[in-house]
PDB file of N, CA and C in Angstrom:
ATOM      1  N   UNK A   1      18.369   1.876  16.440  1.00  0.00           N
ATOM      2  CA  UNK A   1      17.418   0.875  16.899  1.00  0.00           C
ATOM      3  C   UNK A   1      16.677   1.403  18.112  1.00  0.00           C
ATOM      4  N   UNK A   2      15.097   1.297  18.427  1.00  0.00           N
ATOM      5  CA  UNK A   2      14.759   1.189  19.253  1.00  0.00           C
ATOM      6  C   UNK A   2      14.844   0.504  20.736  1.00  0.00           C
ATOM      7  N   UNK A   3      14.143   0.784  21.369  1.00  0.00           N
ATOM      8  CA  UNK A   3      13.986  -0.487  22.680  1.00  0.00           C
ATOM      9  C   UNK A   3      12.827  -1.522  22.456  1.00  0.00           C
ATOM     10  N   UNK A   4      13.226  -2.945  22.657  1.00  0.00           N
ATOM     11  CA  UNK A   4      12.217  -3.108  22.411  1.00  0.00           C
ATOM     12  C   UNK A   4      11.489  -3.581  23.527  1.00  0.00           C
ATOM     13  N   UNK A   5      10.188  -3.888  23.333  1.00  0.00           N
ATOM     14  CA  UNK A   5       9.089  -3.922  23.595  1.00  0.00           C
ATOM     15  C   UNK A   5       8.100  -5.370  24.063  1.00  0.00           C
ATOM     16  N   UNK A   6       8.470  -6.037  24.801  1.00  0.00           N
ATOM     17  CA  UNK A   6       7.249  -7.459  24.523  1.00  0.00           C
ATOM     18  C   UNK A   6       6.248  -7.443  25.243  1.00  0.00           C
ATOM     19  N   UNK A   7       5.116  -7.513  25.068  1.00  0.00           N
ATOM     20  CA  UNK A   7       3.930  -7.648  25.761  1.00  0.00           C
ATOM     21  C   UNK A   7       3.389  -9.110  25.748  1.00  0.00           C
ATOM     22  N   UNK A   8       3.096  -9.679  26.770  1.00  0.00           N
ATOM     23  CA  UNK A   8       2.719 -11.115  27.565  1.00  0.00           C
ATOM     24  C   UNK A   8       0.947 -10.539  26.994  1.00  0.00           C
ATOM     25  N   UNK A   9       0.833 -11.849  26.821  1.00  0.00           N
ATOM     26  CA  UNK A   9      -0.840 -12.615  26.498  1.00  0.00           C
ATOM     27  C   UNK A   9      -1.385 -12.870  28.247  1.00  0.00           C
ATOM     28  N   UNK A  10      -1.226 -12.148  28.939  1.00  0.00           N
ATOM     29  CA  UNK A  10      -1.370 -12.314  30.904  1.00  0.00           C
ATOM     30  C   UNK A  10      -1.202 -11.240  31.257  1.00  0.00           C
ATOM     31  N   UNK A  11      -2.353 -11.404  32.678  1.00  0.00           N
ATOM     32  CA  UNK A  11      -2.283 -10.330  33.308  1.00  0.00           C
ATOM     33  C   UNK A  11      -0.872 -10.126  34.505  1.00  0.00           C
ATOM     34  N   UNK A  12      -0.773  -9.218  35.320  1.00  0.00           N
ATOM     35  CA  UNK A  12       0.181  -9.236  36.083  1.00  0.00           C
ATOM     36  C   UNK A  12      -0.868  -9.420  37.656  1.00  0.00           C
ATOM     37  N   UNK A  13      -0.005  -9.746  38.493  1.00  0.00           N
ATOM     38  CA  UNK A  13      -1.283  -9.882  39.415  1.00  0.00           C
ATOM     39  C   UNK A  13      -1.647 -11.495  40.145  1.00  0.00           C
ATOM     40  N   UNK A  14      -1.058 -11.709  41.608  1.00  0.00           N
ATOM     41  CA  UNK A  14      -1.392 -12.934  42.441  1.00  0.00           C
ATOM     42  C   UNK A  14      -2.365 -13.552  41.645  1.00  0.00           C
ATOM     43  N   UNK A  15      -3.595 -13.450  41.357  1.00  0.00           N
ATOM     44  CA  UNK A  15      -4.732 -14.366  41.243  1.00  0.00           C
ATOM     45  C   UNK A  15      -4.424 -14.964  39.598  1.00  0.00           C
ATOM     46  N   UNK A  16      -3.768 -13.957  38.585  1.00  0.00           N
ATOM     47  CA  UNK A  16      -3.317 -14.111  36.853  1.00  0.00           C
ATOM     48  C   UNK A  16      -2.170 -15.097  37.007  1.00  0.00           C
ATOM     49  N   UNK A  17      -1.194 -14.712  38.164  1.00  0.00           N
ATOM     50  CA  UNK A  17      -0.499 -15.818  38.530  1.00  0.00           C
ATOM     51  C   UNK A  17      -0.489 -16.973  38.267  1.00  0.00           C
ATOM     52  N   UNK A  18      -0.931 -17.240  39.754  1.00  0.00           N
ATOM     53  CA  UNK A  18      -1.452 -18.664  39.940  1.00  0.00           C
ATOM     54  C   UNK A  18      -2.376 -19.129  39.240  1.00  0.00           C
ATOM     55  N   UNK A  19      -2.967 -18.413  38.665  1.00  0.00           N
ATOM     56  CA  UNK A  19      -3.936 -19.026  37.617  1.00  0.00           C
ATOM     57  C   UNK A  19      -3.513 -19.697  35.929  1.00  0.00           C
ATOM     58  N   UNK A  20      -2.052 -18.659  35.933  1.00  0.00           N
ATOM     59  CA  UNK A  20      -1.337 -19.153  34.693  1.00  0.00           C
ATOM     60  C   UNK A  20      -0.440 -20.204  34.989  1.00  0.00           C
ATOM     61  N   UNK A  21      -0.060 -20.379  35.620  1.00  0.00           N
ATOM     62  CA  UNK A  21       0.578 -20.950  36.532  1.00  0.00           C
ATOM     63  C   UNK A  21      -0.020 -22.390  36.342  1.00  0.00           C
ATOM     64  N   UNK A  22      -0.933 -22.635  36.860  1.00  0.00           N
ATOM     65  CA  UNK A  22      -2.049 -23.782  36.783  1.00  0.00           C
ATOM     66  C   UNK A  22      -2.288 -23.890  35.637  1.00  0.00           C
ATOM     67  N   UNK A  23      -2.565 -23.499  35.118  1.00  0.00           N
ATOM     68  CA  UNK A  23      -2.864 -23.685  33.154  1.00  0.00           C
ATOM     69  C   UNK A  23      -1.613 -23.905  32.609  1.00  0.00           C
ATOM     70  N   UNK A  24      -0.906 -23.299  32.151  1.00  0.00           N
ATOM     71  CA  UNK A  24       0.449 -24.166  31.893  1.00  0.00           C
ATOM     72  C   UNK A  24       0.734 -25.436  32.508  1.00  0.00           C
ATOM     73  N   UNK A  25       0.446 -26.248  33.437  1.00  0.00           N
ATOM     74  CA  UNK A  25       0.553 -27.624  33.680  1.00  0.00           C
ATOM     75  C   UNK A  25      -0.064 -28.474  33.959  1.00  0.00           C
ATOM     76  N   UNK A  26      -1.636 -27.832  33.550  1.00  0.00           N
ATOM     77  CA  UNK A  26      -2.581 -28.846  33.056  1.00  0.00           C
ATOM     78  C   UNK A  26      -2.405 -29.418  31.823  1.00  0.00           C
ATOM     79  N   UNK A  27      -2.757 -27.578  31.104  1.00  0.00           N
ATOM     80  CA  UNK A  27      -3.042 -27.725  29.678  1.00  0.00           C
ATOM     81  C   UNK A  27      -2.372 -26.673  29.124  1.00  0.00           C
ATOM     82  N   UNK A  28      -0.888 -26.910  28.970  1.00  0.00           N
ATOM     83  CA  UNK A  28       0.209 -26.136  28.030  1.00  0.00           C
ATOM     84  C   UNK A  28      -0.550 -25.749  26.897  1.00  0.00           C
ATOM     85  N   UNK A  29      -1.076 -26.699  26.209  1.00  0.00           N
ATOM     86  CA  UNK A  29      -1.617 -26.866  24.702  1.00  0.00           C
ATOM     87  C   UNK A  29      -2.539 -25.506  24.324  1.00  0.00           C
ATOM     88  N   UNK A  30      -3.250 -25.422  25.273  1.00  0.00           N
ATOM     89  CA  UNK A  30      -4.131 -24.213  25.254  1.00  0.00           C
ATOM     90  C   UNK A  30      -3.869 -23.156  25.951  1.00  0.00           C
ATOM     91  N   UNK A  31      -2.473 -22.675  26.573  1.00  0.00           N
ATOM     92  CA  UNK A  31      -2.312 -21.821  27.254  1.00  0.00           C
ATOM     93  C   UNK A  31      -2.811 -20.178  26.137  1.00  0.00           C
ATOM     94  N   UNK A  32      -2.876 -19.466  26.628  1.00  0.00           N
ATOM     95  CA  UNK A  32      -3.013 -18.180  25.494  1.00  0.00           C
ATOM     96  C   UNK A  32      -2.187 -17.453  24.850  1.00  0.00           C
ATOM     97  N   UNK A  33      -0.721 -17.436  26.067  1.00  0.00           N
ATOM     98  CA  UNK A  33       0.586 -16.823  26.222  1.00  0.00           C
ATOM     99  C   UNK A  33       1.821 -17.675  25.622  1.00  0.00           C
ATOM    100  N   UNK A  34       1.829 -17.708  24.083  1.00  0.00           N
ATOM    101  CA  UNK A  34       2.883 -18.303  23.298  1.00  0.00           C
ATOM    102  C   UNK A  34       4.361 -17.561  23.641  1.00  0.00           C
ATOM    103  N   UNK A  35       4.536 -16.595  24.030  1.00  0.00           N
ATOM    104  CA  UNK A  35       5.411 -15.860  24.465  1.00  0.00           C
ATOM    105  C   UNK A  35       6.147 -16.199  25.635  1.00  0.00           C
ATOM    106  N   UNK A  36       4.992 -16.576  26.842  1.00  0.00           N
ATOM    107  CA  UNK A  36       5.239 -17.274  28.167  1.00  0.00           C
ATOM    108  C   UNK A  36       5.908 -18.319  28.347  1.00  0.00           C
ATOM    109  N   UNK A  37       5.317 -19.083  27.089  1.00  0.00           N
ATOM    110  CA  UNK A  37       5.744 -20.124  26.992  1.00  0.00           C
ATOM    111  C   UNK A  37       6.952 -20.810  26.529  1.00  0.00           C
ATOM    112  N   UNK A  38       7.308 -19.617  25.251  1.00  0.00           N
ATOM    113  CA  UNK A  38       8.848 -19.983  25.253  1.00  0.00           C
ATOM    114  C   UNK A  38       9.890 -19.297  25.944  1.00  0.00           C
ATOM    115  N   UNK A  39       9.389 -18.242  26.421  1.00  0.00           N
ATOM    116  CA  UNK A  39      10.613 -17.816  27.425  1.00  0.00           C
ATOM    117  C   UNK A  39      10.514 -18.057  28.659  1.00  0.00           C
ATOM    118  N   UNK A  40       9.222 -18.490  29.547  1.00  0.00           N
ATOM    119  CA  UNK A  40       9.272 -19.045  31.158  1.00  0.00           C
ATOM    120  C   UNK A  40       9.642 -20.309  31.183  1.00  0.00           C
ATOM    121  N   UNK A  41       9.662 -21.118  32.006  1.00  0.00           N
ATOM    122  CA  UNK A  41      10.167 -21.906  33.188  1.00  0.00           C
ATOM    123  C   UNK A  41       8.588 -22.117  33.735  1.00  0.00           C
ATOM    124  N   UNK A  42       8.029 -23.035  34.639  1.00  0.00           N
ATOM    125  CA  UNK A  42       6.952 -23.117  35.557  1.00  0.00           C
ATOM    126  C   UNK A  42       6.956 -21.930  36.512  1.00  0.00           C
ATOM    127  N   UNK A  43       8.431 -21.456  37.011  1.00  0.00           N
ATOM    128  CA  UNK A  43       8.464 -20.186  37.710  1.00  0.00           C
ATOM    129  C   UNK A  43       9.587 -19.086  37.549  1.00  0.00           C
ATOM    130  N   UNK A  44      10.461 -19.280  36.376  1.00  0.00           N
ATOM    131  CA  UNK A  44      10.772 -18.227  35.885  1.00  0.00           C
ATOM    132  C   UNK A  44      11.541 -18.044  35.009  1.00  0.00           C
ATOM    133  N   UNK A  45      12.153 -16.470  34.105  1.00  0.00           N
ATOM    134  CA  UNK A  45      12.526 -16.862  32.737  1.00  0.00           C
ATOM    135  C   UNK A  45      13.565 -17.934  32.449  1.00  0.00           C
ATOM    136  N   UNK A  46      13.590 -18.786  31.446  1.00  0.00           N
ATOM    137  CA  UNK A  46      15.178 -19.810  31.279  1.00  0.00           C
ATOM    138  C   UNK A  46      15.965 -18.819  30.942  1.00  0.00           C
ATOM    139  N   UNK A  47      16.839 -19.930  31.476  1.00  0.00           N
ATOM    140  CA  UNK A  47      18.124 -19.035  31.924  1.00  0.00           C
ATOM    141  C   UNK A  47      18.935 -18.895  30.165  1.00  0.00           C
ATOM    142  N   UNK A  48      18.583 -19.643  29.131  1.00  0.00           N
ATOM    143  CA  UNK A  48      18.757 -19.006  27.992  1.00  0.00           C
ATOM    144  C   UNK A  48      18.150 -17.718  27.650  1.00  0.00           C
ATOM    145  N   UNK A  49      16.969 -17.783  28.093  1.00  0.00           N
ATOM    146  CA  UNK A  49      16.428 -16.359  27.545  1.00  0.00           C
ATOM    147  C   UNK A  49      16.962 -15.113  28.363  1.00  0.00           C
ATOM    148  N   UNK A  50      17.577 -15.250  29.349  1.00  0.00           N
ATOM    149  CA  UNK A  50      18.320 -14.129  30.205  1.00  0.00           C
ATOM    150  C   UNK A  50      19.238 -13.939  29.936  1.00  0.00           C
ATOM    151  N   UNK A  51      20.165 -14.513  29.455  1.00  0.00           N
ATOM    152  CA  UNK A  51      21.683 -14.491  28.992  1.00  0.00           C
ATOM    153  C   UNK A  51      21.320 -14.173  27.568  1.00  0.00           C
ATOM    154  N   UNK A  52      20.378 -14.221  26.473  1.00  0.00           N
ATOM    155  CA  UNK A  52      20.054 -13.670  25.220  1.00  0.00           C
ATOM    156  C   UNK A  52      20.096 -12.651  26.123  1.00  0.00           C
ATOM    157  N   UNK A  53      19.096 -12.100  26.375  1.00  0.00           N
ATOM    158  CA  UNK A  53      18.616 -10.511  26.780  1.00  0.00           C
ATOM    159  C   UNK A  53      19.942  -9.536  27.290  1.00  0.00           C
ATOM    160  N   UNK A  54      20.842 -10.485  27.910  1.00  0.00           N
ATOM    161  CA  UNK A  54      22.030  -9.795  28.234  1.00  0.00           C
ATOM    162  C   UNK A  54      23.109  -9.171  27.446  1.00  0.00           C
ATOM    163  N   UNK A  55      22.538  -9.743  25.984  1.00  0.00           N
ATOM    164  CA  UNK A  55      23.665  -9.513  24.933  1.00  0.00           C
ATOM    165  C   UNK A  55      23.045  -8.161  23.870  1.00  0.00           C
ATOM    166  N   UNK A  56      21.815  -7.944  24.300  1.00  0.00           N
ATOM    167  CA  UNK A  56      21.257  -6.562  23.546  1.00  0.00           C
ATOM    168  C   UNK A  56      21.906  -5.745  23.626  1.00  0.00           C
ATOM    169  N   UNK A  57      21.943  -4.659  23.084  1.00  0.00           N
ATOM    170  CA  UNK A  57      22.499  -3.241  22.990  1.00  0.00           C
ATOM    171  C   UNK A  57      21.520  -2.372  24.098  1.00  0.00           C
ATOM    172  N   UNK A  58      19.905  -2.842  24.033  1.00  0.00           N
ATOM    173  CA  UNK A  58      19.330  -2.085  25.531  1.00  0.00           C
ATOM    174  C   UNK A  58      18.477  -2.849  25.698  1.00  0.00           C
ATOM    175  N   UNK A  59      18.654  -2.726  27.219  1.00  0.00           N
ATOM    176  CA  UNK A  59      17.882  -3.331  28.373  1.00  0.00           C
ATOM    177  C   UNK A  59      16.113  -3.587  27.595  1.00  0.00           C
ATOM    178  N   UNK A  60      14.785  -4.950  27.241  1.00  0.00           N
ATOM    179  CA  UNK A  60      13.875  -4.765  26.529  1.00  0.00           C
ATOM    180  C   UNK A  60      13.374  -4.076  27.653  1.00  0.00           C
ATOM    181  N   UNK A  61      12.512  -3.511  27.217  1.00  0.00           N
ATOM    182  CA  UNK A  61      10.568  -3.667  28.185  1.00  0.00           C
ATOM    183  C   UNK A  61       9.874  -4.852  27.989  1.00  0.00           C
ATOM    184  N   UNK A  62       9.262  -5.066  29.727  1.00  0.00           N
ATOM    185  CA  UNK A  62       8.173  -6.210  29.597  1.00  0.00           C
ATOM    186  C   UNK A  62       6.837  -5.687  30.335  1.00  0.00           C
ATOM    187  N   UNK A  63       5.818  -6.372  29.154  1.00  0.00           N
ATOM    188  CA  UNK A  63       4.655  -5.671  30.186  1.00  0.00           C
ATOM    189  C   UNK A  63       3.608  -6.593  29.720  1.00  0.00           C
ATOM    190  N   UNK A  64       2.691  -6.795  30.768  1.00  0.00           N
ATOM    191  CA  UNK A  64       1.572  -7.595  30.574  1.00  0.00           C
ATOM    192  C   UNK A  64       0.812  -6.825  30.321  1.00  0.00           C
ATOM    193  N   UNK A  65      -0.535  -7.976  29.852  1.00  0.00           N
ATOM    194  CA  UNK A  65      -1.792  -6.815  28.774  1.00  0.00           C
ATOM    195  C   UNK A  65      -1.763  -6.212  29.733  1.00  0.00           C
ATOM    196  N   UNK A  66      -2.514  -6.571  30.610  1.00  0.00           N
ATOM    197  CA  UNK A  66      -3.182  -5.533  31.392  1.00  0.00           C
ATOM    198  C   UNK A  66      -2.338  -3.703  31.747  1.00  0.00           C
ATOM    199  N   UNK A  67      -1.066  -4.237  31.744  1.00  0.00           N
ATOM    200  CA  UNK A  67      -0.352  -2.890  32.086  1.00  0.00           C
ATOM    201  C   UNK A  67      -0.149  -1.801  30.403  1.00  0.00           C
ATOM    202  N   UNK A  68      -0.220  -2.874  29.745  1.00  0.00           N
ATOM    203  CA  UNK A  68       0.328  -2.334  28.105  1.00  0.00           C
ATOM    204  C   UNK A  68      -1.090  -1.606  27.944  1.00  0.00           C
ATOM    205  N   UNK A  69      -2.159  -2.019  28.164  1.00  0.00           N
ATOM    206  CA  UNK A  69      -3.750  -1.142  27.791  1.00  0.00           C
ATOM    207  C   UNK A  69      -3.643  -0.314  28.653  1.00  0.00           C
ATOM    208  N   UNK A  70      -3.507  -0.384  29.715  1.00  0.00           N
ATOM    209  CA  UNK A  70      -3.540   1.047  30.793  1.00  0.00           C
ATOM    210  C   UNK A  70      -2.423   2.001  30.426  1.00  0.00           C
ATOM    211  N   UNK A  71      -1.680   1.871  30.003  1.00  0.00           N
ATOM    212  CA  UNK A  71      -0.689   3.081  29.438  1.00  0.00           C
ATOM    213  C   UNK A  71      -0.888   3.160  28.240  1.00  0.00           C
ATOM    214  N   UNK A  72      -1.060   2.309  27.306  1.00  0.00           N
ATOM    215  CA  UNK A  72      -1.224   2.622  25.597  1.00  0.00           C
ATOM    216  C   UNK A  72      -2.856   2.384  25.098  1.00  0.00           C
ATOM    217  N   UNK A  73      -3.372   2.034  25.722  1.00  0.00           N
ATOM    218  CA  UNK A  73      -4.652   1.273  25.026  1.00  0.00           C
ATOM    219  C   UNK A  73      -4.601   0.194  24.068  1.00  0.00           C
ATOM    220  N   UNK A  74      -5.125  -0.161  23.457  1.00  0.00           N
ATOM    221  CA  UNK A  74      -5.845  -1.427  22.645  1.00  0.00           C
ATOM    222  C   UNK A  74      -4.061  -0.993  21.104  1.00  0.00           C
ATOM    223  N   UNK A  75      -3.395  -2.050  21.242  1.00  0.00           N
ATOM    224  CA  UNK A  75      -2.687  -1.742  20.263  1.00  0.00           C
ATOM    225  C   UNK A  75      -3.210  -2.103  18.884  1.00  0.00           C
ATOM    226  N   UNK A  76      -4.438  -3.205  18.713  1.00  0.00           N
ATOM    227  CA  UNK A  76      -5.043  -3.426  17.100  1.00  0.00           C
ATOM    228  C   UNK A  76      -4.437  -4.490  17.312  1.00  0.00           C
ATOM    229  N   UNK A  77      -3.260  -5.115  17.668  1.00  0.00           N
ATOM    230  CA  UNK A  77      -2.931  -6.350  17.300  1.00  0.00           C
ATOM    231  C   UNK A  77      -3.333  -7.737  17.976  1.00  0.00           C
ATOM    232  N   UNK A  78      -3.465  -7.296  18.939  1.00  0.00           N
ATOM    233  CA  UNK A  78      -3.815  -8.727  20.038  1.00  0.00           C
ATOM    234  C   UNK A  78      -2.886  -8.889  20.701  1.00  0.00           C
ATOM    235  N   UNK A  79      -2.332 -10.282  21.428  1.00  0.00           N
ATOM    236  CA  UNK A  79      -1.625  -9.994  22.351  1.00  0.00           C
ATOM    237  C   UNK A  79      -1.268 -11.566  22.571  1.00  0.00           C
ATOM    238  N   UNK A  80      -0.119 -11.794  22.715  1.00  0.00           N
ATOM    239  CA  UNK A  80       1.529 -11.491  22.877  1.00  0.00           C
ATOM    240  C   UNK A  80       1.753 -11.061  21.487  1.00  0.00           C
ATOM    241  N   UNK A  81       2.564  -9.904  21.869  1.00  0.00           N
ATOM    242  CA  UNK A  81       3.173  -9.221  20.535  1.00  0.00           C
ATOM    243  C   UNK A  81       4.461  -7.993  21.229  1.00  0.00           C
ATOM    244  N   UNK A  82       5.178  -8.175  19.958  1.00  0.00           N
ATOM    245  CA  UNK A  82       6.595  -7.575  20.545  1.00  0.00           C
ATOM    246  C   UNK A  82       6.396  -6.423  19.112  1.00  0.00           C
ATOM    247  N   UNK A  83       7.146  -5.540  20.107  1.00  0.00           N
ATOM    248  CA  UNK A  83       7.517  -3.861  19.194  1.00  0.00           C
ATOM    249  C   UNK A  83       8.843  -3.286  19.315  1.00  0.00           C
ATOM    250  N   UNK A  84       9.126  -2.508  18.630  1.00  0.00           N
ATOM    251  CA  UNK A  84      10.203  -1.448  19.186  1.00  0.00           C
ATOM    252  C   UNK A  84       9.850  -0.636  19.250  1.00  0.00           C
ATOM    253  N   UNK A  85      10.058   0.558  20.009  1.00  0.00           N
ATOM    254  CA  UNK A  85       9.804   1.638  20.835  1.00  0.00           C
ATOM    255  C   UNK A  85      10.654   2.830  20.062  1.00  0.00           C
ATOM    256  N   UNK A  86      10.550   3.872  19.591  1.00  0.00           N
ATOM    257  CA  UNK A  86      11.318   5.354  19.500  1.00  0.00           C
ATOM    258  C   UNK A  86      10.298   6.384  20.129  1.00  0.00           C
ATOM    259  N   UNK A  87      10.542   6.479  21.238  1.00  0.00           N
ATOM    260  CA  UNK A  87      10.100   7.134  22.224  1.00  0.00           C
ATOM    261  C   UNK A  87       8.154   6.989  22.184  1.00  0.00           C
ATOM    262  N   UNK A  88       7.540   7.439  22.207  1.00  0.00           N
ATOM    263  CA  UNK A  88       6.049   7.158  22.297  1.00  0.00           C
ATOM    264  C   UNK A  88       5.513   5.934  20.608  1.00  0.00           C
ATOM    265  N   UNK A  89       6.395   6.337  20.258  1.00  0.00           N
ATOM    266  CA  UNK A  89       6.154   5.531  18.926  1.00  0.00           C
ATOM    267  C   UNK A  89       6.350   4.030  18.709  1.00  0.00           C
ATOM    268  N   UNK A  90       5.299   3.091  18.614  1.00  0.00           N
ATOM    269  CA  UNK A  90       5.924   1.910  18.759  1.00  0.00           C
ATOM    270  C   UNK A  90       5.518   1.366  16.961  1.00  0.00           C
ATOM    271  N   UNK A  91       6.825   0.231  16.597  1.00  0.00           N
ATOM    272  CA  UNK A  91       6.862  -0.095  15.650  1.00  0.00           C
ATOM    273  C   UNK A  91       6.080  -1.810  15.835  1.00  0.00           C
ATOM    274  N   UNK A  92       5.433  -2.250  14.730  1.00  0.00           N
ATOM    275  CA  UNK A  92       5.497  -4.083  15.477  1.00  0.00           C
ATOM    276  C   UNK A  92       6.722  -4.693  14.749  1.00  0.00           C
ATOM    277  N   UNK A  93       6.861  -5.518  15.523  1.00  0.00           N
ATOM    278  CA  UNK A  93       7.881  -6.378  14.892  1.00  0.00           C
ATOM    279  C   UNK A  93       7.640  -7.798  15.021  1.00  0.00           C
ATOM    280  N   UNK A  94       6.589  -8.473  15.724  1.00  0.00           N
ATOM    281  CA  UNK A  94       5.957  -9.846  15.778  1.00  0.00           C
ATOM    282  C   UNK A  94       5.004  -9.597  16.515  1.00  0.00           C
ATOM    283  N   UNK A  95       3.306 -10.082  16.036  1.00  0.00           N
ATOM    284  CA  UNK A  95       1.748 -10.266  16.510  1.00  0.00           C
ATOM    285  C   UNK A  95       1.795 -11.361  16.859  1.00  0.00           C
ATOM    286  N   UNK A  96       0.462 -11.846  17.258  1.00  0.00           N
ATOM    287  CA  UNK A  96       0.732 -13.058  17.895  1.00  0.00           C
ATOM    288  C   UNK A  96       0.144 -14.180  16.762  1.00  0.00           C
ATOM    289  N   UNK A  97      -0.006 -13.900  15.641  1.00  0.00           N
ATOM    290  CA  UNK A  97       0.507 -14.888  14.922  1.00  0.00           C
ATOM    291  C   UNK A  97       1.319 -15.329  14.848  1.00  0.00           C
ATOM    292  N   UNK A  98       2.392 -14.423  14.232  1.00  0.00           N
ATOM    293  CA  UNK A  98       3.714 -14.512  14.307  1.00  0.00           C
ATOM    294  C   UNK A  98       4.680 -15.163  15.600  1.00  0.00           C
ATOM    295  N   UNK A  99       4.151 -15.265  16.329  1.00  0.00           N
ATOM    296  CA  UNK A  99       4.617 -15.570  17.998  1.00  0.00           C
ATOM    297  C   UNK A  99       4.206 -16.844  17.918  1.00  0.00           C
ATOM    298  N   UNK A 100       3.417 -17.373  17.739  1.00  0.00           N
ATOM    299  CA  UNK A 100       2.374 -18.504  17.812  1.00  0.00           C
ATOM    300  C   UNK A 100       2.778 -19.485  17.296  1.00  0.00           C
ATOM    301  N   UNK A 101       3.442 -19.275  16.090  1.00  0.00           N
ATOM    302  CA  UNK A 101       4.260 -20.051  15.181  1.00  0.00           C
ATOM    303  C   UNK A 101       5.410 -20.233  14.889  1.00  0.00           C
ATOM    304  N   UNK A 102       6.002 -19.741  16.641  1.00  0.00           N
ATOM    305  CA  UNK A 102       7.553 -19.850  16.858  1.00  0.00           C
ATOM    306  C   UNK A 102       7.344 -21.662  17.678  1.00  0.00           C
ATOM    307  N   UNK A 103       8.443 -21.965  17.246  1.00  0.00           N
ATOM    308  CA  UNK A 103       8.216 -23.412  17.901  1.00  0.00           C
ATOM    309  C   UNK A 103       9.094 -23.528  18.988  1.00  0.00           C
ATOM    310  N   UNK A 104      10.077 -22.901  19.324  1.00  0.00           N
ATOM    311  CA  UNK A 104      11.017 -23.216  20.615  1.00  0.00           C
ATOM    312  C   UNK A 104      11.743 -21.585  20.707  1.00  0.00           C
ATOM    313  N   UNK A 105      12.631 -21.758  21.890  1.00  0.00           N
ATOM    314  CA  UNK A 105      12.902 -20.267  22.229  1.00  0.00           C
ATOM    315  C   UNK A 105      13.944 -19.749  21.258  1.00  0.00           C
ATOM    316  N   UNK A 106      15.029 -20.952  20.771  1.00  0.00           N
ATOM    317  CA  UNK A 106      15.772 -20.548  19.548  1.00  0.00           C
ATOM    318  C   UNK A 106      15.129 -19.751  18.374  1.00  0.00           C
ATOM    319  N   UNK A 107      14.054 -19.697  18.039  1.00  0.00           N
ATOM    320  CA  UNK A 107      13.345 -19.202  17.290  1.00  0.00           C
ATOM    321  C   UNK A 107      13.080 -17.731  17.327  1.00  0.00           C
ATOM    322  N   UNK A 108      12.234 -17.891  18.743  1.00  0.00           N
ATOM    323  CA  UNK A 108      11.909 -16.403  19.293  1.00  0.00           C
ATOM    324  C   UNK A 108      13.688 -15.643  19.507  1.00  0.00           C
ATOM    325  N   UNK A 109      14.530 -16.024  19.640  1.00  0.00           N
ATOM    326  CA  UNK A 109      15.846 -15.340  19.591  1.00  0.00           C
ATOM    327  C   UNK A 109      16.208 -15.032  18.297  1.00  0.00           C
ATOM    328  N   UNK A 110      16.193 -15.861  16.962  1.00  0.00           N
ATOM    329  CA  UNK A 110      17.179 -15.511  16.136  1.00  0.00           C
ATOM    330  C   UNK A 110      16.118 -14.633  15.778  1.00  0.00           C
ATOM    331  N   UNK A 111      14.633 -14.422  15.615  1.00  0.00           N
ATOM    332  CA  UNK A 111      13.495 -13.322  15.160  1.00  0.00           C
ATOM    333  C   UNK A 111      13.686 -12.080  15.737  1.00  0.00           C
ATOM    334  N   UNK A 112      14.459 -12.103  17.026  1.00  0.00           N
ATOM    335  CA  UNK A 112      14.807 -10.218  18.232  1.00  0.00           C
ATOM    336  C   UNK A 112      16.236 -10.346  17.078  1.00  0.00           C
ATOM    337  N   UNK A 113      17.184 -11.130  17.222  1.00  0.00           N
ATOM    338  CA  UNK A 113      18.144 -10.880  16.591  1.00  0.00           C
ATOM    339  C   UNK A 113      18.029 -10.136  15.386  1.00  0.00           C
ATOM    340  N   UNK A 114      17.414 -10.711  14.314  1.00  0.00           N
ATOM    341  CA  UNK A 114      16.999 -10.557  12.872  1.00  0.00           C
ATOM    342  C   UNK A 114      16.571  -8.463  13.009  1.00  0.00           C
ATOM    343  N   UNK A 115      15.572  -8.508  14.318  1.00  0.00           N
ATOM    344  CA  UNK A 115      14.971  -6.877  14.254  1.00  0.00           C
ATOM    345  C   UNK A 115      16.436  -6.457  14.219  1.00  0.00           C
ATOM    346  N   UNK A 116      16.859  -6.681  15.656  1.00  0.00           N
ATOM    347  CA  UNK A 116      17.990  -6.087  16.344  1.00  0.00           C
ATOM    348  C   UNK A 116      19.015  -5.383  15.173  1.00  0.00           C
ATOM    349  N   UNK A 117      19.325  -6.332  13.995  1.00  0.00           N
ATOM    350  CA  UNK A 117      20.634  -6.331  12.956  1.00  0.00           C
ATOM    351  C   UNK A 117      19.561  -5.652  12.177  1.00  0.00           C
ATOM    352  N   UNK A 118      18.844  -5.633  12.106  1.00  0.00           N
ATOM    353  CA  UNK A 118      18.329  -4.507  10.745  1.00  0.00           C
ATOM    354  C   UNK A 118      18.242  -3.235  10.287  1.00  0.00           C
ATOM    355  N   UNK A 119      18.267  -3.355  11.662  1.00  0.00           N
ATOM    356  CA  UNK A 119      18.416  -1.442  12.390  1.00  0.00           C
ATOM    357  C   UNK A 119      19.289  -0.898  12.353  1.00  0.00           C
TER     358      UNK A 119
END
């Protein structure tokens, strides 16, 4: 198995912040970051999704667009989207369709699980 990989629909960065930040509790509904959304908190990951992450075999990567285009460029898929990694090589394993149409974080877990056991 690879490492995997999730890339946030957000930038990293004070002003992407607070700006997501504010959008999530206006207007959840339209946030951009389906990803954000089931694994943050207003200010940080739930504590389910940390204790999942603790039970991997390796530590994921997290990276916002902005950092994922400056080291890889434009992956074709859009963004939030999760991969696995074998060294420069990344596989997808959920676009943000696929993300989009997770309805709660149980979801987005048993879908890392599902990669995780396939491998």
């Amino acid at each position: 198995m690879g490492r995997l990989l999730f890339v946030y629909n957000a930038d990293n960065g004070l002003f992407s912040t607070v700006n997501d930040f504010a959008h999530k509790l206006v207007r959840p509904s339209t946030y951009a970051c389906s990803l954000c959304m089931l694994t943050h908190g207003h200010f940080t990951a739930k504590q389910a999704w940390a204790d999942f992450l603790g039970t991997l075999p390796e530590t994921p990567e997290f990276l916002h667009r902005n950092e994922f285009l400056e080291q890889f460029g434009d992956p074709g898929t859009g963004f939030p989207v999760l991969f696995e990694r074998h060294g420069e090589e990344r596989v997808l394993v959920a676009g943000p369709a696929e993300l989009g149409r997770l309805e709660d974080l149980q979801e987005l877990i048993d879908l890392v699980r599902r990669s995780v056991t396939r491998n």
